[in-house]
C-alpha atoms as a PDB file:
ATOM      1  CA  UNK A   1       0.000   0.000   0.000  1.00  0.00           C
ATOM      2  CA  UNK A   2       1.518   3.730  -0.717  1.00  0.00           C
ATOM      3  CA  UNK A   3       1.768   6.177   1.583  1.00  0.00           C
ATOM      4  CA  UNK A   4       0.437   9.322   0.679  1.00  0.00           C
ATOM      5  CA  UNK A   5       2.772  11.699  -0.006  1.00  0.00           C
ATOM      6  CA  UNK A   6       2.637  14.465   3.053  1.00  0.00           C
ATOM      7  CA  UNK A   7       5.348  16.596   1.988  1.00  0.00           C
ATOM      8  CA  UNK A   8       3.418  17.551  -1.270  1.00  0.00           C
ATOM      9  CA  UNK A   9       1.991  21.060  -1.423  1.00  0.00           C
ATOM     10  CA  UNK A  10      -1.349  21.856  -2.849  1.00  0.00           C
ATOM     11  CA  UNK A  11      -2.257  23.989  -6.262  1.00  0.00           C
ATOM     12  CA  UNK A  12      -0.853  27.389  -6.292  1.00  0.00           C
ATOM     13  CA  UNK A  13       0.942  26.691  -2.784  1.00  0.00           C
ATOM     14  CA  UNK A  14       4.817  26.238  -2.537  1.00  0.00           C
ATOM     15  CA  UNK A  15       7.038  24.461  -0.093  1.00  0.00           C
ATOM     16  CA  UNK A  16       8.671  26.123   2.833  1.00  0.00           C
ATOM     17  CA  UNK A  17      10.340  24.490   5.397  1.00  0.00           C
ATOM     18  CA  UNK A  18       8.171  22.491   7.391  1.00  0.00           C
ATOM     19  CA  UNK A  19       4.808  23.803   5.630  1.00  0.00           C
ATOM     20  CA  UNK A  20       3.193  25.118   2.827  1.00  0.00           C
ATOM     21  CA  UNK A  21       2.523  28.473   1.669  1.00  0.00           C
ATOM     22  CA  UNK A  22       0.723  30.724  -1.282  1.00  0.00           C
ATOM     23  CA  UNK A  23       2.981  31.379  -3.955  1.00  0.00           C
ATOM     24  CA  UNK A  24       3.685  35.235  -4.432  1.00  0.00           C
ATOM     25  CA  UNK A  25       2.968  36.588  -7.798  1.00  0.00           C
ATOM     26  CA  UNK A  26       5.129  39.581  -7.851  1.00  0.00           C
ATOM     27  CA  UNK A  27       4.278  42.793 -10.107  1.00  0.00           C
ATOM     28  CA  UNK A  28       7.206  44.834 -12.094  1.00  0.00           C
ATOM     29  CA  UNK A  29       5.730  47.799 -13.656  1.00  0.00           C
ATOM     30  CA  UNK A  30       6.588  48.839 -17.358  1.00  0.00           C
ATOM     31  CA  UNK A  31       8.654  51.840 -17.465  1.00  0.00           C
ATOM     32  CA  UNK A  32       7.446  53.720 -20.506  1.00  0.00           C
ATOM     33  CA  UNK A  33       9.888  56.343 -22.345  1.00  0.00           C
ATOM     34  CA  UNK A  34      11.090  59.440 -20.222  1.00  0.00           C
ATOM     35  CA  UNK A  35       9.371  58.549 -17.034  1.00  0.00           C
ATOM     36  CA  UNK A  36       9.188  61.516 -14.286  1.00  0.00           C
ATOM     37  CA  UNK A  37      11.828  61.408 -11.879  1.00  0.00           C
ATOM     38  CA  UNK A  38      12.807  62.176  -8.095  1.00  0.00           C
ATOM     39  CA  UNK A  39      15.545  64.581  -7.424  1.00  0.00           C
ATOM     40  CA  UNK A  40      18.313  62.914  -6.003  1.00  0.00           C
ATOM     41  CA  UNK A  41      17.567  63.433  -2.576  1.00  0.00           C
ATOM     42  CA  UNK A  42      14.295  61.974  -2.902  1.00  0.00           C
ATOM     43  CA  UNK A  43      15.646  59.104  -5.195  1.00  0.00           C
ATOM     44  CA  UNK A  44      17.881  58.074  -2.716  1.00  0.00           C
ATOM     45  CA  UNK A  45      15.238  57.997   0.106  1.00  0.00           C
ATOM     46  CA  UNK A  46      13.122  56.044  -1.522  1.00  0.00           C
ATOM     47  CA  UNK A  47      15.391  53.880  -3.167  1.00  0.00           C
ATOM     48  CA  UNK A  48      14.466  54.316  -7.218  1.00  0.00           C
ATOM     49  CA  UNK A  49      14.907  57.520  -9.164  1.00  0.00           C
ATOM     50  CA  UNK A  50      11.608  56.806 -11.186  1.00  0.00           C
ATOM     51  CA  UNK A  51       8.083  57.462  -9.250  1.00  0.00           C
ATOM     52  CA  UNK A  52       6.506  55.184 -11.248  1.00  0.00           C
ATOM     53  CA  UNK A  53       8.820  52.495  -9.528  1.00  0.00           C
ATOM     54  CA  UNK A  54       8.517  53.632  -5.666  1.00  0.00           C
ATOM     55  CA  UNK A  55       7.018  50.657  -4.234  1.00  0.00           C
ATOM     56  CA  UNK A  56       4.114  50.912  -1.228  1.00  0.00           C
ATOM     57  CA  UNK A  57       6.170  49.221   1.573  1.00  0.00           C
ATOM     58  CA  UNK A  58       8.885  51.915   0.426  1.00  0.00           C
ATOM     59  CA  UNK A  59       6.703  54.644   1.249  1.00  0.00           C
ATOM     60  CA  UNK A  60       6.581  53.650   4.942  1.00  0.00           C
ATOM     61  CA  UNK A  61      10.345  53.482   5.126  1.00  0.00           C
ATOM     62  CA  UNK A  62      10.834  57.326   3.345  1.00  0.00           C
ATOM     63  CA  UNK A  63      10.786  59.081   7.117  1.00  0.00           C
ATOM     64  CA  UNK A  64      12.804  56.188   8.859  1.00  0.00           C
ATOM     65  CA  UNK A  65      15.942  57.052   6.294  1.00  0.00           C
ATOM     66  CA  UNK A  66      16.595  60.627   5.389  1.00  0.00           C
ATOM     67  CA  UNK A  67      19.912  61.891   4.785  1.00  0.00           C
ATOM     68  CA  UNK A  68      21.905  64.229   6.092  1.00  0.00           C
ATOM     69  CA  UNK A  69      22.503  66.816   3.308  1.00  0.00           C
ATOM     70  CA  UNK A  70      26.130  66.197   2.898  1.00  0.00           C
ATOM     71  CA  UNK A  71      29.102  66.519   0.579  1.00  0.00           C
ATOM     72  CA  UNK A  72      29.169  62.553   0.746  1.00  0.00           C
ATOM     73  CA  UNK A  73      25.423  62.162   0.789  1.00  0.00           C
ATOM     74  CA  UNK A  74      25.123  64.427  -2.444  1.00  0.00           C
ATOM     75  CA  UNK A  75      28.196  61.992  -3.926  1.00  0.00           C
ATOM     76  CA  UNK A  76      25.977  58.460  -2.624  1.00  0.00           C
ATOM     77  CA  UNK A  77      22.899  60.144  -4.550  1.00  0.00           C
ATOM     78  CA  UNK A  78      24.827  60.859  -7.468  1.00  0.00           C
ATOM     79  CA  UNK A  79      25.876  57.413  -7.737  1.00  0.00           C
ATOM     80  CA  UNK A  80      22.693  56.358  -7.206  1.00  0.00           C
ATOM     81  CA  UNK A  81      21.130  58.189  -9.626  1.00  0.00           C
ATOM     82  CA  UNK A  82      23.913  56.975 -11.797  1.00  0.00           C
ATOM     83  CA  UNK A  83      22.860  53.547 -11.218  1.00  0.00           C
ATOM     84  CA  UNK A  84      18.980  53.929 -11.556  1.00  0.00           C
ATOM     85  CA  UNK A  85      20.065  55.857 -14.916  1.00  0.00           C
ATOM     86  CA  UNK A  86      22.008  52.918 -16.059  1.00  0.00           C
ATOM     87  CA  UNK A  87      19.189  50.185 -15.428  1.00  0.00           C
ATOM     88  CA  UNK A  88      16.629  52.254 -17.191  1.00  0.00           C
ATOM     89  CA  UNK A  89      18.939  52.815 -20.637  1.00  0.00           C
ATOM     90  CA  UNK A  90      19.577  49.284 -20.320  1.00  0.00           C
ATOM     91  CA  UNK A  91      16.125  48.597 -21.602  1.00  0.00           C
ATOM     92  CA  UNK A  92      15.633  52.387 -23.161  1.00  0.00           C
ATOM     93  CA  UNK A  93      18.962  52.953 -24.761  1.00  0.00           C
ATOM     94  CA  UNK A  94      17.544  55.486 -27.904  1.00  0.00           C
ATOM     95  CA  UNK A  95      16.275  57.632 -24.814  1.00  0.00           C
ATOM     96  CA  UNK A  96      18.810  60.585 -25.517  1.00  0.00           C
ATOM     97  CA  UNK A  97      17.769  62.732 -22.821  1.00  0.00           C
ATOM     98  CA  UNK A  98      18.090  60.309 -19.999  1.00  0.00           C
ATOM     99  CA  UNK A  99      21.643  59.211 -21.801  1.00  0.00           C
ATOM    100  CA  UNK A 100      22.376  63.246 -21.233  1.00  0.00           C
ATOM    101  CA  UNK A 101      21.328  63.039 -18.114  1.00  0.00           C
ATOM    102  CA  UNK A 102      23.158  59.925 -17.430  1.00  0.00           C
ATOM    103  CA  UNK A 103      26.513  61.666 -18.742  1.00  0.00           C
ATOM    104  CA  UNK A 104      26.032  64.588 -16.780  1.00  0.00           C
ATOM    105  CA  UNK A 105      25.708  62.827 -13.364  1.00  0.00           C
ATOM    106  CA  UNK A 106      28.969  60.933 -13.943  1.00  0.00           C
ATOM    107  CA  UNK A 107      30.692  64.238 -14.712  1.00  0.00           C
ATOM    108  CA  UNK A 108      29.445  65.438 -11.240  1.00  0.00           C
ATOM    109  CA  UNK A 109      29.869  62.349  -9.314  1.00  0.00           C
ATOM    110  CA  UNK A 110      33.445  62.683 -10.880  1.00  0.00           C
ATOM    111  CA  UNK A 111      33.890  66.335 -10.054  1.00  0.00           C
ATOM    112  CA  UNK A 112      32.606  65.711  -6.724  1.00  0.00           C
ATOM    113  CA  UNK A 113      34.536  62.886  -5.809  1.00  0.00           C
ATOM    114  CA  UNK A 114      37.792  64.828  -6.526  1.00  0.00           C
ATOM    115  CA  UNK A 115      36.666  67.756  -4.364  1.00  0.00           C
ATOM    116  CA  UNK A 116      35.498  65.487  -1.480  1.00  0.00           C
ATOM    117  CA  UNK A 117      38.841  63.177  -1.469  1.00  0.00           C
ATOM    118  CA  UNK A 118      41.343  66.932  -1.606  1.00  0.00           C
ATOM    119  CA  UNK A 119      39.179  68.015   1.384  1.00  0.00           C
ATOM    120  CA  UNK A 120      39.222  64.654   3.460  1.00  0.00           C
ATOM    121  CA  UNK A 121      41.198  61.866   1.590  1.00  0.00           C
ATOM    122  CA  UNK A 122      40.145  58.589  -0.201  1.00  0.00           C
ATOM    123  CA  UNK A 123      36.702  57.347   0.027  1.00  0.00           C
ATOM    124  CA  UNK A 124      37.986  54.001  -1.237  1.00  0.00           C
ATOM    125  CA  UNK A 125      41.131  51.351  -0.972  1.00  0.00           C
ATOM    126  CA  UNK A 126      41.918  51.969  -4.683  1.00  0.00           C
ATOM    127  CA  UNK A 127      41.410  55.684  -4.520  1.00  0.00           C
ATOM    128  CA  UNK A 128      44.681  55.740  -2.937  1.00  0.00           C
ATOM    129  CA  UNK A 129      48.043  57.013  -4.971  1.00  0.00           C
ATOM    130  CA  UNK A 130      51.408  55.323  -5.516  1.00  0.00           C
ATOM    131  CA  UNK A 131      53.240  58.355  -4.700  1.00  0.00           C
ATOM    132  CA  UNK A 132      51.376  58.728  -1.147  1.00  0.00           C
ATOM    133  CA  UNK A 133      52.270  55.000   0.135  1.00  0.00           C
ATOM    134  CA  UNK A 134      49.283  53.305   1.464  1.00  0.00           C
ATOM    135  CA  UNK A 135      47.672  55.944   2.935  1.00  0.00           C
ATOM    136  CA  UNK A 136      44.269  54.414   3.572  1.00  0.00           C
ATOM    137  CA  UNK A 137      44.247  53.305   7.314  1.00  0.00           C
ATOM    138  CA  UNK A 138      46.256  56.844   8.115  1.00  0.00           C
ATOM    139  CA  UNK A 139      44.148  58.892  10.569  1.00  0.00           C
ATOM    140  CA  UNK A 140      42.087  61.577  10.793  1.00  0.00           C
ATOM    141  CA  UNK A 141      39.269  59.528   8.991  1.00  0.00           C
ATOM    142  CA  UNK A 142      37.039  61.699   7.277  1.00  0.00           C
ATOM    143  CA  UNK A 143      34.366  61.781   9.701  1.00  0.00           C
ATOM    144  CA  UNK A 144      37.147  62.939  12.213  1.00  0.00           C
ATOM    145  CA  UNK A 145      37.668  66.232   9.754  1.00  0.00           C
ATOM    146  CA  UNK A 146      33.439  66.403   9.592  1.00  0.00           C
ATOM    147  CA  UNK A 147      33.826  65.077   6.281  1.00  0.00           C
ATOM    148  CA  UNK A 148      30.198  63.362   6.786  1.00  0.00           C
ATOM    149  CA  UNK A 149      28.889  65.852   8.949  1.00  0.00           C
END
């Protein structure tokens, strides 16, 4: 006689360990061509540059994680923006005013990096110079000269 199988999950359910659960159907909006977008600030709070993209459960996080409005949180939102840029030409890549756009914040981030590393030093192992030695681990960090405050 077979035993019935008790491990097996039922239609639409999936397998979890020790028990069975609904299967989540998840939803991934279409970006259409020049979407609206956040300023960085905003992008960066949210996580996604593109309202159309802001998720519900993000909204509830939006107060929990704002930024100081520094010289290294304008650089993290550059990047960011950078990044969010990057996704969308990856699927719009004729969109020549987002590819602009997407130009434009690297030249900043760029800029910006070089100002912020004169003012308080690397941001990053590699960012350091032959000619300097290692100089990563030297002190003051940066957040010792109020380079994130």
């Amino acid at each position: 006689m077979e035993r019935p199988n008790t491990n097996a999950c039922g239609q639409g359910d999936g397998r979890l360990p020790g028990r069975c659960a609904p299967l989540a159907f998840p939803y991934v909006p279409m970006q259409e061509p020049d979407p609206p977008r956040y300023d960085n600030a905003m992008a960066l709070q949210t996580g996604t540059l593109f309202p159309g993209l802001n998720l519900p459960f993000k909204a509830a996080m939006t107060d929990r994680l704002k930024t100081n409005n520094t010289a290294l949180a304008e650089l993290m939102a550059l990047d960011f923006a950078v990044d969010e840029l990057g996704l969308y030409l990856t699927t719009h890549p004729e969109d020549q005013e987002v590819l602009q756009l997407y130009w434009s914040y690297i030249r900043l981030a760029r800029e910006g990096r070089e100002k912020y590393q004169q003012m308080y030093g690397p941001l990053l192992q590699t960012d350091v110079t032959e000619k300097d030695g290692y100089a990563w681990l030297r002190d003051p960090w940066p957040w010792e000269k109020g380079g994130n405050g």
